[in-house]
Protein backbone atom coordinates (compact mmCIF):
# COMPACT_ATOMS: atom_id res chain seq x y z
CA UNK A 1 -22.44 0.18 1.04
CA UNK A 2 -21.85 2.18 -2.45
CA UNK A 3 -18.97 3.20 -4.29
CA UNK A 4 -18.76 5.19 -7.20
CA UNK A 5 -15.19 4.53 -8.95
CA UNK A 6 -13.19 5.94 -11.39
CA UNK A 7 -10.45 3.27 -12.64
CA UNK A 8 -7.69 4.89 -15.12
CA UNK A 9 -6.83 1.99 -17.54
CA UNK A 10 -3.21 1.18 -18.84
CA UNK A 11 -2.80 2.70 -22.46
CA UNK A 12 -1.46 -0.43 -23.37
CA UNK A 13 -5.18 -2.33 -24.87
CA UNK A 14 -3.80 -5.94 -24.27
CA UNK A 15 -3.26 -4.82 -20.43
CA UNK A 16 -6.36 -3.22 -20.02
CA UNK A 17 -8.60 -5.37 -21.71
CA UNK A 18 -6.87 -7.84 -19.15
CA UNK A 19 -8.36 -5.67 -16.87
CA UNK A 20 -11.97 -5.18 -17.93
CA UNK A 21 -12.18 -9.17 -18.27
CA UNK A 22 -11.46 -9.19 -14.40
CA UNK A 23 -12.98 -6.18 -13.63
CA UNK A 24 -16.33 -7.98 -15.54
CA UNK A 25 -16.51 -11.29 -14.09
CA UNK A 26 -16.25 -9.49 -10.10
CA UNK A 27 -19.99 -9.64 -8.93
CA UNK A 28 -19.80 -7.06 -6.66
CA UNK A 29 -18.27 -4.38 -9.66
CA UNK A 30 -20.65 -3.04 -12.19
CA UNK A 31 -19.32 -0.92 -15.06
CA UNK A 32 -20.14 2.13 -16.75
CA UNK A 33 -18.86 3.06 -20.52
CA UNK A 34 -15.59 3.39 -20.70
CA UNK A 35 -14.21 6.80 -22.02
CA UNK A 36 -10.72 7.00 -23.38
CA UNK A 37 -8.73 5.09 -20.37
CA UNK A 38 -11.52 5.98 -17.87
CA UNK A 39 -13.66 3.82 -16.33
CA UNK A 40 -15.93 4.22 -14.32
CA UNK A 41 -17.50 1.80 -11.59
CA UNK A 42 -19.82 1.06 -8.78
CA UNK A 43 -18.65 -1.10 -6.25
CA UNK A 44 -21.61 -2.66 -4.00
CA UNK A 45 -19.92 -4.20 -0.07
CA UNK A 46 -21.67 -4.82 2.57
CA UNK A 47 -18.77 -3.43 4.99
CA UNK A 48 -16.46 -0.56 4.60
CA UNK A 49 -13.40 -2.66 5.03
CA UNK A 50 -14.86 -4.87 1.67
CA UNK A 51 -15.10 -2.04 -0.26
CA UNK A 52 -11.35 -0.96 0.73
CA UNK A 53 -10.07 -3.89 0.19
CA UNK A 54 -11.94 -4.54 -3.09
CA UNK A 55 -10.27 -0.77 -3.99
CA UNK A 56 -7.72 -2.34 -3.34
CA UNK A 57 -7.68 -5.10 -5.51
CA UNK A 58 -8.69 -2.33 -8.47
CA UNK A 59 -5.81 -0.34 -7.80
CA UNK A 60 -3.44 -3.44 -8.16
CA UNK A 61 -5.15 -5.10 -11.22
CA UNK A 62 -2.69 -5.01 -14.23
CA UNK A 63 -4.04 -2.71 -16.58
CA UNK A 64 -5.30 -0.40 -14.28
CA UNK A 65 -2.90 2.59 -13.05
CA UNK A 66 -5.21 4.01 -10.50
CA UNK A 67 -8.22 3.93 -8.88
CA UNK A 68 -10.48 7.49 -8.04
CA UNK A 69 -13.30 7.24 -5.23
CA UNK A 70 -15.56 9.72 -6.16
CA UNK A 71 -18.70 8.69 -4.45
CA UNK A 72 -19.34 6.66 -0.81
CA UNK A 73 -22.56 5.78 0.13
CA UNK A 74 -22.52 4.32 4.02
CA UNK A 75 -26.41 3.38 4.33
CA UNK A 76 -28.05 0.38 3.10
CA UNK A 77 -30.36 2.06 0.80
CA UNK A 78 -30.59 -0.37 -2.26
CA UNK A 79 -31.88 2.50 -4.40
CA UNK A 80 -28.80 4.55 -4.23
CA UNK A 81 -27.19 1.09 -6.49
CA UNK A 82 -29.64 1.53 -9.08
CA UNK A 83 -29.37 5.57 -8.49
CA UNK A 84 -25.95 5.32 -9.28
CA UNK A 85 -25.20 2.69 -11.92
CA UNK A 86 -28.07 4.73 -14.04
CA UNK A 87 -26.02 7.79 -14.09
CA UNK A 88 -23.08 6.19 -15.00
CA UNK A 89 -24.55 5.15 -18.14
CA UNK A 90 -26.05 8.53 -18.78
């Protein structure tokens, strides 16, 4: 299963880069560039209840103020990963 996520970053840096470090070292999370206090991500689960509770876990990271799902992809299409994480970084 993919995600697409949007995580809004605390304006405060030393929160936020608190944030990206855990956001970073999550293997299932792979990052975009960051604009301003927007992140954007793309979760890869293999069930829909990981990815909400991995959403989950974004949303109550300090640093990060909230958490957008902008993209779900139910199938197991490993293509839509690579789909995804290459328009992030457009």
């Amino acid at each position: 299963m993919i995600s697409g996520l949007v995580a809004t970053l605390n304006t405060d840096v030393e929160l936020a880069q608190s944030a990206l470090q855990a956001i970073g070292l999550h293997p299932a999370l792979e990052s975009g560039p960051q604009k301003g206090c927007r992140l954007p991500l793309v979760l890869e689960t293999r069930t829909p209840a990981e990815s909400h509770d991995l959403t989950n876990w974004l949303g109550e990271l300090l640093g990060v103020e909230h958490v957008d799902v902008v993209y779900v992809d139910l199938g197991d299409d490993s293509g839509s990963f690579e789909k995804l994480v290459s328009h992030l970084n457009k």
